[in-house]
Protein backbone atom coordinates (compact mmCIF):
# COMPACT_ATOMS: atom_id res chain seq x y z
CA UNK A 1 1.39 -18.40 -38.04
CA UNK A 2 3.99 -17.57 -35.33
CA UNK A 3 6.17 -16.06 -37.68
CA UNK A 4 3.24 -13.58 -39.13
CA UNK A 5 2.00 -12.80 -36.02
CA UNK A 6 5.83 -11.97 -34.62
CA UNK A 7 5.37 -9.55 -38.24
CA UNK A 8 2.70 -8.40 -36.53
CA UNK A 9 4.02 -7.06 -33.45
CA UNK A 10 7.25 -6.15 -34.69
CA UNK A 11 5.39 -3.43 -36.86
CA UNK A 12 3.14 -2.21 -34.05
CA UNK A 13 6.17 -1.73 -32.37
CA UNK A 14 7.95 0.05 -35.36
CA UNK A 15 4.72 2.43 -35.51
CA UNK A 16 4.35 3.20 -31.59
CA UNK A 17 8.43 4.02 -31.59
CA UNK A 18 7.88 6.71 -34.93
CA UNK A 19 4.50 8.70 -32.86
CA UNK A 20 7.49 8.35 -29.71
CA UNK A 21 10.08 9.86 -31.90
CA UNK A 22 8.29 11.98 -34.77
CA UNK A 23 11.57 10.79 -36.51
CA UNK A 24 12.98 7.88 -37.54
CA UNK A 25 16.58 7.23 -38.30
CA UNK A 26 18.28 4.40 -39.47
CA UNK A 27 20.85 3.91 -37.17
CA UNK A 28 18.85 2.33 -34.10
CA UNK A 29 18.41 -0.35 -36.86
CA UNK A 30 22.42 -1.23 -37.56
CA UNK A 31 23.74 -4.46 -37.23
CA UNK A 32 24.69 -4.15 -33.75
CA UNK A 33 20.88 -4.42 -33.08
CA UNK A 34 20.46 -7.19 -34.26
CA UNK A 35 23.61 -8.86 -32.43
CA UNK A 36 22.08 -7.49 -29.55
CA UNK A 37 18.63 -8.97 -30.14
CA UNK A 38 20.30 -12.69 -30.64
CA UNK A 39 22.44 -11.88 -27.23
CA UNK A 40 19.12 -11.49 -25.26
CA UNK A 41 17.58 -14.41 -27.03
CA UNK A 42 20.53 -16.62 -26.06
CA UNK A 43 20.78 -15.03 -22.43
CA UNK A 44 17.22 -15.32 -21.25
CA UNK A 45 16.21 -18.51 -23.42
CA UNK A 46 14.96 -19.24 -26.80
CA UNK A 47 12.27 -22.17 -25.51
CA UNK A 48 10.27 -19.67 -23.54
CA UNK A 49 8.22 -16.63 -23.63
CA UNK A 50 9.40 -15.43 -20.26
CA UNK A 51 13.14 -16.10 -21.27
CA UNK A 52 12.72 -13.41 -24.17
CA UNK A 53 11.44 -10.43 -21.94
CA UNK A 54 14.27 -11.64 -19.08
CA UNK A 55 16.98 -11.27 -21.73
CA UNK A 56 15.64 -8.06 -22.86
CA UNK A 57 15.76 -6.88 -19.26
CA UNK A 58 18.65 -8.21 -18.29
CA UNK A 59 20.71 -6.58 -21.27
CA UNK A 60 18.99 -3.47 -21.59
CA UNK A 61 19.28 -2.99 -17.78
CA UNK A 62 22.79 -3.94 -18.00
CA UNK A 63 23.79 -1.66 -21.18
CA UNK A 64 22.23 1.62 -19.26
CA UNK A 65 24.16 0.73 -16.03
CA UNK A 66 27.32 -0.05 -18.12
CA UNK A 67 27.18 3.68 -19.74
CA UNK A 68 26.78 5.56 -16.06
CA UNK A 69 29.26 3.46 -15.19
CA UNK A 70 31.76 3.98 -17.75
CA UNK A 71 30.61 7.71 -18.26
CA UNK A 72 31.52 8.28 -14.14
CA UNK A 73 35.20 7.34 -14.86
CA UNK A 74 35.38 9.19 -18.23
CA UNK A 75 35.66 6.28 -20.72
CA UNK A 76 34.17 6.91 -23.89
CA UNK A 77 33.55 4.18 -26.41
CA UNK A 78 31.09 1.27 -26.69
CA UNK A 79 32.57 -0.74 -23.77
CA UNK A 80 29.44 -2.24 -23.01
CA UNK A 81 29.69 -4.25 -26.53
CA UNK A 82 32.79 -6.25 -24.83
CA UNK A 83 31.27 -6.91 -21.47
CA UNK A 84 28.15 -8.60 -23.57
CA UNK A 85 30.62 -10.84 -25.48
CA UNK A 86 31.93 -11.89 -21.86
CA UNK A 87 28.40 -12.16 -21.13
CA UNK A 88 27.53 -14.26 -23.77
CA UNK A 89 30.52 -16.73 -23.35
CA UNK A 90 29.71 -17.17 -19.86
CA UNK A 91 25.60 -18.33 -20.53
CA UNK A 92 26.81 -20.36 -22.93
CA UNK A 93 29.14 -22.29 -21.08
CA UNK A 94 27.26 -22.60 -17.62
CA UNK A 95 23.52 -22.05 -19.26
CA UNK A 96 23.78 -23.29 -22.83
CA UNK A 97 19.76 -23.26 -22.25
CA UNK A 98 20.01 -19.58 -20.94
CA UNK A 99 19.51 -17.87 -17.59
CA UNK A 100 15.40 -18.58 -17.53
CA UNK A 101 15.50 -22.46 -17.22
CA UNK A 102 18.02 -22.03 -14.23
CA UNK A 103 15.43 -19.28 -12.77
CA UNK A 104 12.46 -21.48 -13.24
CA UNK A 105 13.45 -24.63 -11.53
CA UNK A 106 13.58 -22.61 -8.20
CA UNK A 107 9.89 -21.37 -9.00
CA UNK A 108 6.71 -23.10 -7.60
CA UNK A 109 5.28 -25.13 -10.12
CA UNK A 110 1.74 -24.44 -12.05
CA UNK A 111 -0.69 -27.31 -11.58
CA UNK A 112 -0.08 -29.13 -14.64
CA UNK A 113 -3.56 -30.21 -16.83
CA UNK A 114 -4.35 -33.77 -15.87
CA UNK A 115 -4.42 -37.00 -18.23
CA UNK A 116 -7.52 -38.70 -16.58
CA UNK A 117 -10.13 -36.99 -18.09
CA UNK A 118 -12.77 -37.60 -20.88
CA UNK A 119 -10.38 -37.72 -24.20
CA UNK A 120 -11.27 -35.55 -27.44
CA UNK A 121 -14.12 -36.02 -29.19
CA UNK A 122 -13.21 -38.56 -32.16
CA UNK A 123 -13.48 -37.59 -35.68
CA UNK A 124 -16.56 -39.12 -37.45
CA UNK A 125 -15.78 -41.31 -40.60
CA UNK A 126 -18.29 -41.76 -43.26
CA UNK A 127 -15.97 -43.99 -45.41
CA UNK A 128 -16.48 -47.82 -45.74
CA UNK A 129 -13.81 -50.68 -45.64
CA UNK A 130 -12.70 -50.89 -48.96
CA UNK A 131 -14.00 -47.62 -50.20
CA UNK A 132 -11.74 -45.56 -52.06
CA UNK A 133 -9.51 -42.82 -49.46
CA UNK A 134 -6.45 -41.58 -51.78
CA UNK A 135 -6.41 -41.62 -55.33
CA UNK A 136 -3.43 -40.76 -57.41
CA UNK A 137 -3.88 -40.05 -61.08
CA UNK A 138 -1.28 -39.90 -63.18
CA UNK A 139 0.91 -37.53 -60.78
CA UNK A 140 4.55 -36.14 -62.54
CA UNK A 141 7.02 -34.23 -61.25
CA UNK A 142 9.91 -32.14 -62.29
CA UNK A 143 12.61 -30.35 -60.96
CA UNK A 144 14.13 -28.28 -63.92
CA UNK A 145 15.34 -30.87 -66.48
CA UNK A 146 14.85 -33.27 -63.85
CA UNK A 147 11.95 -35.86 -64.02
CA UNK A 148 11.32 -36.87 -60.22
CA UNK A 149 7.94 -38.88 -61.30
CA UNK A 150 6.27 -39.49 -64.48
CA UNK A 151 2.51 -40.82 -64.48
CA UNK A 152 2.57 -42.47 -60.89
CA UNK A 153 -1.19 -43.78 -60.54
CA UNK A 154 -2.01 -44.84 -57.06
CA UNK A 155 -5.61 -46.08 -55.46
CA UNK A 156 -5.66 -46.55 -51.56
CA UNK A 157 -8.74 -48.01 -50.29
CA UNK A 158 -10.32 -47.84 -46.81
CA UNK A 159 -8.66 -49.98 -44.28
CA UNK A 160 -5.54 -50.96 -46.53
CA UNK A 161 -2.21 -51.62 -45.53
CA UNK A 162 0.01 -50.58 -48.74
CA UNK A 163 3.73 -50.35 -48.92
CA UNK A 164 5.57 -48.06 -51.62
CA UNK A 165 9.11 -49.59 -52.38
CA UNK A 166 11.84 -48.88 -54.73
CA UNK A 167 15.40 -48.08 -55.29
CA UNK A 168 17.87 -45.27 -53.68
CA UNK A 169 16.43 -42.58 -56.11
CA UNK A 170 13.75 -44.20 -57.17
CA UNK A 171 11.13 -41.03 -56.22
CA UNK A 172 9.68 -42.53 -53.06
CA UNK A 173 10.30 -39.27 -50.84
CA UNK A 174 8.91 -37.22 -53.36
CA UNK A 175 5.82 -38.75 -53.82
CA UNK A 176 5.97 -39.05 -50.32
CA UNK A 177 6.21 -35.45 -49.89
CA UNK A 178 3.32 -35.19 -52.55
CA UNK A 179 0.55 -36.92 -50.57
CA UNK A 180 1.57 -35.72 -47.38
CA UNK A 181 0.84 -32.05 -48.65
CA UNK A 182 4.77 -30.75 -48.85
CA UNK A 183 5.04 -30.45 -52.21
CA UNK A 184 2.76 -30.22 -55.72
CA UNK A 185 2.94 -32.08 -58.04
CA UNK A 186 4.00 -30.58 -61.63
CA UNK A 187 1.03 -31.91 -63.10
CA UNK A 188 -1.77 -34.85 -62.10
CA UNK A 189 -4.56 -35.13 -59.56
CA UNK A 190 -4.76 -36.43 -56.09
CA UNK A 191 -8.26 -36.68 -54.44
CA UNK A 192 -9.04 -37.26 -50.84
CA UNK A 193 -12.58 -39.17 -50.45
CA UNK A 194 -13.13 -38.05 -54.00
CA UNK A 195 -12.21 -34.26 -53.06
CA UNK A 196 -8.85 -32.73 -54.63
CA UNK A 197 -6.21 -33.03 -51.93
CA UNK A 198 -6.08 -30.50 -49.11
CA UNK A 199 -3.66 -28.05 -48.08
CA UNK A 200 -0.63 -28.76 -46.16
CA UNK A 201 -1.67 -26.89 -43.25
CA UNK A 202 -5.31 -29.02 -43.29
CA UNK A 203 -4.26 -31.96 -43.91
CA UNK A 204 -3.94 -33.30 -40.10
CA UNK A 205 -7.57 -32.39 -40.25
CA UNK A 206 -8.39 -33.73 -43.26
CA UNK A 207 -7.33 -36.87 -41.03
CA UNK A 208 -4.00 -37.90 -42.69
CA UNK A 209 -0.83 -37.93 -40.26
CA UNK A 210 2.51 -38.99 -41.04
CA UNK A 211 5.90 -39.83 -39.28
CA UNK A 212 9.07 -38.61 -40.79
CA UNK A 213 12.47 -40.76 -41.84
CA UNK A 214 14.51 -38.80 -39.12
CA UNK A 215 13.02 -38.46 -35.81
CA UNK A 216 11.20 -35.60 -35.25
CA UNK A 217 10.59 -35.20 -31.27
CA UNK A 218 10.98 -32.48 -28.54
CA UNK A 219 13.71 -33.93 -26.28
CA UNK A 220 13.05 -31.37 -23.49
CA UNK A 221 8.96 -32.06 -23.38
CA UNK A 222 7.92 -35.31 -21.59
CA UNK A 223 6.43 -38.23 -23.85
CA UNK A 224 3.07 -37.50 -23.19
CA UNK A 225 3.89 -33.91 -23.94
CA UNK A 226 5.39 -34.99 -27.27
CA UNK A 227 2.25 -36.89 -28.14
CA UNK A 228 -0.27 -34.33 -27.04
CA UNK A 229 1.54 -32.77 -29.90
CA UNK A 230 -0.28 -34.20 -32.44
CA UNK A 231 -3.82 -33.22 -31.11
CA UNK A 232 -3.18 -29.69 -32.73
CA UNK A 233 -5.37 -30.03 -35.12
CA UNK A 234 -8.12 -31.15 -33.40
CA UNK A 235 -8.09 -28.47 -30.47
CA UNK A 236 -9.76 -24.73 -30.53
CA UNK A 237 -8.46 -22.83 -28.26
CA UNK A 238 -6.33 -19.87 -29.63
CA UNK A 239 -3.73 -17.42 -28.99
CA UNK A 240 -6.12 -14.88 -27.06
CA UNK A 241 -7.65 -17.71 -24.75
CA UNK A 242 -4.04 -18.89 -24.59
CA UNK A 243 -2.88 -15.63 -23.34
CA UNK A 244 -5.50 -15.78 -20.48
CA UNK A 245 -5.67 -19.44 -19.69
CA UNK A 246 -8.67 -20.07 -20.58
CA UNK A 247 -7.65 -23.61 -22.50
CA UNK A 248 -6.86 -25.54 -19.55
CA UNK A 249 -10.24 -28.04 -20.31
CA UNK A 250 -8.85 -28.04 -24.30
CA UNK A 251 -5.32 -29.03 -22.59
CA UNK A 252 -6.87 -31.60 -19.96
CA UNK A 253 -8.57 -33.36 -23.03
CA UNK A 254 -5.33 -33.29 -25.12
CA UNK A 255 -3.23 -35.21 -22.88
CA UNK A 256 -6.17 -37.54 -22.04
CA UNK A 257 -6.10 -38.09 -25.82
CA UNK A 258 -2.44 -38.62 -25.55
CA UNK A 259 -2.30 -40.82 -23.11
CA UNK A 260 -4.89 -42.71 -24.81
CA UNK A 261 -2.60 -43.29 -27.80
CA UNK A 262 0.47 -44.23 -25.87
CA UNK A 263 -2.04 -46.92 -24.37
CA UNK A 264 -2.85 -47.90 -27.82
CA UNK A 265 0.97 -48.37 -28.76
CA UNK A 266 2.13 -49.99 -25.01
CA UNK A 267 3.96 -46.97 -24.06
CA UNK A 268 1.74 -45.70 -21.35
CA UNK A 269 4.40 -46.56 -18.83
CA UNK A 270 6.89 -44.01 -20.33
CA UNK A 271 4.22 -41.48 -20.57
CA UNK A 272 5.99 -39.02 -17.91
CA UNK A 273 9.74 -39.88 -19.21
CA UNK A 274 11.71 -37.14 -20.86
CA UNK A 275 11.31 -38.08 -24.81
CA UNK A 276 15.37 -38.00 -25.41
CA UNK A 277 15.93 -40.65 -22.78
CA UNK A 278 13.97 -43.34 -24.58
CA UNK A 279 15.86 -45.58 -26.96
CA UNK A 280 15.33 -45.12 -30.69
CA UNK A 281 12.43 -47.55 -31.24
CA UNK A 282 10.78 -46.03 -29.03
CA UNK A 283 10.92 -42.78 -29.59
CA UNK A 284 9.91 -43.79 -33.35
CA UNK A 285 7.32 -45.31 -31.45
CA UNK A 286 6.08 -42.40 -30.17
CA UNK A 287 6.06 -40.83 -33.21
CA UNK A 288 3.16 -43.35 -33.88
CA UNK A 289 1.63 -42.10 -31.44
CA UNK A 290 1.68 -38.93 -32.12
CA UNK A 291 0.23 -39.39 -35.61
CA UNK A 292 -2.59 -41.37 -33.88
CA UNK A 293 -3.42 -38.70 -31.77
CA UNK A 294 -4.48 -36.26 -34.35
CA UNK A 295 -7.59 -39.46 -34.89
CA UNK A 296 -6.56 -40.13 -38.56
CA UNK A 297 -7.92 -42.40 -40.86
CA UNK A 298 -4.77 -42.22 -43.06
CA UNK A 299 -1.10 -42.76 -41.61
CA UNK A 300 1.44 -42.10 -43.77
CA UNK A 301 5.08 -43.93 -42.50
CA UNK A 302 8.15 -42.77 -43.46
CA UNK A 303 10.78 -45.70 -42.93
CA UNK A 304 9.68 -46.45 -39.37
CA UNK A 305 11.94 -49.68 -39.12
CA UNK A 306 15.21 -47.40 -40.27
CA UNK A 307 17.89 -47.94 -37.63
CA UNK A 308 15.92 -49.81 -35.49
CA UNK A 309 17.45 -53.71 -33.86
CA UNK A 310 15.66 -57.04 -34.62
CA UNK A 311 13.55 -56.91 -31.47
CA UNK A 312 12.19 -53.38 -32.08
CA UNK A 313 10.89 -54.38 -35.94
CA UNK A 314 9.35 -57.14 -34.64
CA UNK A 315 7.34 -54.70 -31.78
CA UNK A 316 6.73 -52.46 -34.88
CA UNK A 317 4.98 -55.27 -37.08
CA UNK A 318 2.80 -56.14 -34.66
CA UNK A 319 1.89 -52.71 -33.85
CA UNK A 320 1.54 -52.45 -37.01
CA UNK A 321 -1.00 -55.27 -37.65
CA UNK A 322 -3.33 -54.59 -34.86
CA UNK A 323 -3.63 -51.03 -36.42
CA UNK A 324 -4.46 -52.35 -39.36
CA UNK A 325 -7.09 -54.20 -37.59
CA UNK A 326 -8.56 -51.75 -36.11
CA UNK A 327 -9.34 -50.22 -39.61
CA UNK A 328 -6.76 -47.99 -39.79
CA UNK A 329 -5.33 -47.17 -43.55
CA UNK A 330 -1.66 -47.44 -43.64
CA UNK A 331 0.86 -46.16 -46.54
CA UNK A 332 4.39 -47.43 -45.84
CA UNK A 333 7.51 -46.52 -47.10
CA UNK A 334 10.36 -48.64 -46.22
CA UNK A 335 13.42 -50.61 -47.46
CA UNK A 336 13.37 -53.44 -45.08
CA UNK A 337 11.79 -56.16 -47.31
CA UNK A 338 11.63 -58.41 -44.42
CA UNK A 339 9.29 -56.08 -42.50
CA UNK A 340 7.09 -55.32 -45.62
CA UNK A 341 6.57 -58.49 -46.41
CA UNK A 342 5.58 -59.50 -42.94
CA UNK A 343 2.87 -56.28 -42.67
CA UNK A 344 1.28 -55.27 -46.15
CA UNK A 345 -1.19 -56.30 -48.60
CA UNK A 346 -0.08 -54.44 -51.82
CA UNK A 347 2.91 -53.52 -52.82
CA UNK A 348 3.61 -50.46 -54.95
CA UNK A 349 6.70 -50.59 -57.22
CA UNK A 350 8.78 -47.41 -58.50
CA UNK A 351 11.82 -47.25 -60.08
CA UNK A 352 13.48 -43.70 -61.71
CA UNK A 353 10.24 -42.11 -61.28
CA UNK A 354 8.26 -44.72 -63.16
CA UNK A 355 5.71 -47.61 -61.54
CA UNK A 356 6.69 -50.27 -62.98
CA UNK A 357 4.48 -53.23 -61.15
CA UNK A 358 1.90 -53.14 -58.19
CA UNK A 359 0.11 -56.28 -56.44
CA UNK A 360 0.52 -58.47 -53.86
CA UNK A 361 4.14 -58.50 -52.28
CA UNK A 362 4.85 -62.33 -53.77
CA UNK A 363 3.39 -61.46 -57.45
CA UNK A 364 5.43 -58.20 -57.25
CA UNK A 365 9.10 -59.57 -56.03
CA UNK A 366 8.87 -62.09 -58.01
CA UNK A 367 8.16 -59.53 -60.97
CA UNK A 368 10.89 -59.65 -63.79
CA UNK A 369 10.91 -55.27 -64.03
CA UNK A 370 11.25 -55.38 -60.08
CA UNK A 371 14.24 -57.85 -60.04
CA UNK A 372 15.61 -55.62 -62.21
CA UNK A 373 15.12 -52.66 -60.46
CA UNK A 374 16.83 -54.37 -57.07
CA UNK A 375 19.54 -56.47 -58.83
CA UNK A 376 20.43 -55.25 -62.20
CA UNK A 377 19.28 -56.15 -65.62
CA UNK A 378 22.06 -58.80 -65.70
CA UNK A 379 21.24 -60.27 -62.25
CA UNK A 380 17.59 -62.25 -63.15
CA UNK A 381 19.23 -65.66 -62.86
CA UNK A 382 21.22 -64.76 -59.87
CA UNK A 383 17.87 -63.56 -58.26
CA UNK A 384 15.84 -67.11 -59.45
């Protein structure tokens, strides 16, 4: 949406400048425009609205100065080209950030939304414990020659906690990517609630969230910030009340609803904290709550346990649990056996794009085709 609507004004623009000129010419449009462009994104800031139209200033102001100038002592040439590469070097050595995060720390501060307030309005659920949520039928998929999946069948029921293991390779991110709304599937069915699967863009109100493999945070935003995040989806306010600040209710409710999830995941303390100074559980951590806040029924984790030390997994399980028993529906993906064995109730089995067992997690590991898998087919007596 930002990108189309930059479209947007970037052709309004192109349209006001050819009724300016009555001609248009292809040279304003060279390559050095565009260097220029980047040099007043980097000098003003790329995080901020107001650090655009400063860099613009600041370099257009400069480049008409820099011509009297140089046009006074009878230079001719682009000069000004070298004094922005000097420019340049400079922000990015003393302002990697740019010149607008300097500015703003000597500006008074808005009165930031408050976190006290009544919470957003929770999504209703029709949907019964152990009634059907996801459903997976038969779902393939190729990449050229390549056969990613082949006929995975999957049936998540409401208020499950099911884990999806399987080899390096074994198609786990890419059916992954497949529920989550990234990706279609070649060919099969996926229903939501017995409806075919939403959008990408609809799923977080469809009420599935996810967390990703990598960490996926803003370092510079607060926690709470981070987390308020996730209530995108759940909010109204656009970009024209945006412009005129008329969301600051929407906002207050956000970061109520924010804080309400770090409560729900014992983070509430680190609410305020800027999200890169929190260890790595924690910030994974946050993730959770970030998924939470977006009130879904379905939470999809991506290897949540992946780098994290004994202490944090066993935080994470426990989370985990009381989740779970609070009737959430949980899909994990994970390679720590230990921590999978300790949270779900089915286990899901895939192995060079096949399923090749399901059921609980003792029937399944101790499944011949699963040992297999893991081990080798040479390695069953090693594994008994």
């Amino acid at each position: 949406k930002v990108f189309v609507f930059s479209i947007v004004l970037a052709a309004l623009a192109g349209v006001l400048y050819v009724h300016l000129i009555r001609f248009v010419s292809p040279s304003p449009f060279a390559l050095q425009t565009s260097f220029k462009l980047l040099i007043m994104t980097v000098v003003g800031g790329p995080a901020s609205g107001a650090g655009a139209v400063m860099g613009a200033l600041t370099i257009e102001g400069l480049q008409w100065g820099l011509q009297d100038v140089f046009a006074r002592y009878g230079a001719s040439g682009n000069y000004e080209i070298i004094v922005f590469g000097a420019i340049l070097v400079v922000i990015l050595i003393r302002w990697p950030h740019g010149i607008w995060p300097f500015v703003e720390r000597f500006l008074p501060e808005a009165p930031a939304a408050r976190s006290d307030g009544e919470p957003l309005q929770e999504r209703p659920s029709e949907d019964v414990a152990g009634a059907p949520l996801l459903e997976l039928k038969r779902i393939g998929m190729r990449f050229g020659g390549l056969s990613a999946l082949d006929d995975v069948s999957l049936v998540l029921r409401k208020g499950e906690f099911a884990g999806l293991i399987g080899p390096n390779g074994a198609g786990k991110t890419t059916l992954f990517s497949i529920i989550s709304g990234l990706q279609r599937p070649t060919h099969g069915e996926l229903f939501l609630r017995g409806k075919p699967l939403p959008r990408c863009e609809e799923m977080a109100a469809a009420g599935v969230a996810r967390t990703f493999q990598h960490v996926q945070i803003v370092p510079h935003l607060s926690v709470i910030q981070n987390v308020a995040l996730g209530t995108y989806s759940r909010t109204r306010a656009g970009v024209v009340r945006g412009l005129i600040s008329l969301e600051r209710g929407e906002d207050q409710a956000s970061l109520s609803t924010a804080r309400k999830a770090l409560e729900r995941v014992g983070l509430a303390a680190e609410a305020d904290r800027p999200a890169a100074s929190l260890p790595l559980g924690q910030q994974r951590i946050v993730e959770i709550a970030r998924a939470l806040a977006a009130g879904p029924e379905l939470l999809l984790l991506d290897e949540p346990a992946a780098g994290l030390r004994f202490s944090e997994k066993f935080a994470l399980v426990r989370l985990l649990r009381r989740l779970q028993h609070e009737g959430m529906t949980i899909l994990l993906v994970e390679h720590d056996m230990e921590l999978v064995m300790s949270c779900v109730d089915r286990l899901v089995v895939i192995d060079r794009g096949k399923q090749i067992a399901e059921g609980s997690p003792a029937g399944v590991l101790a499944n011949a085709a699963v040992i297999a898998a893991y081990l080798g087919g040479g390695s069953r007596d090693r594994a008994a």
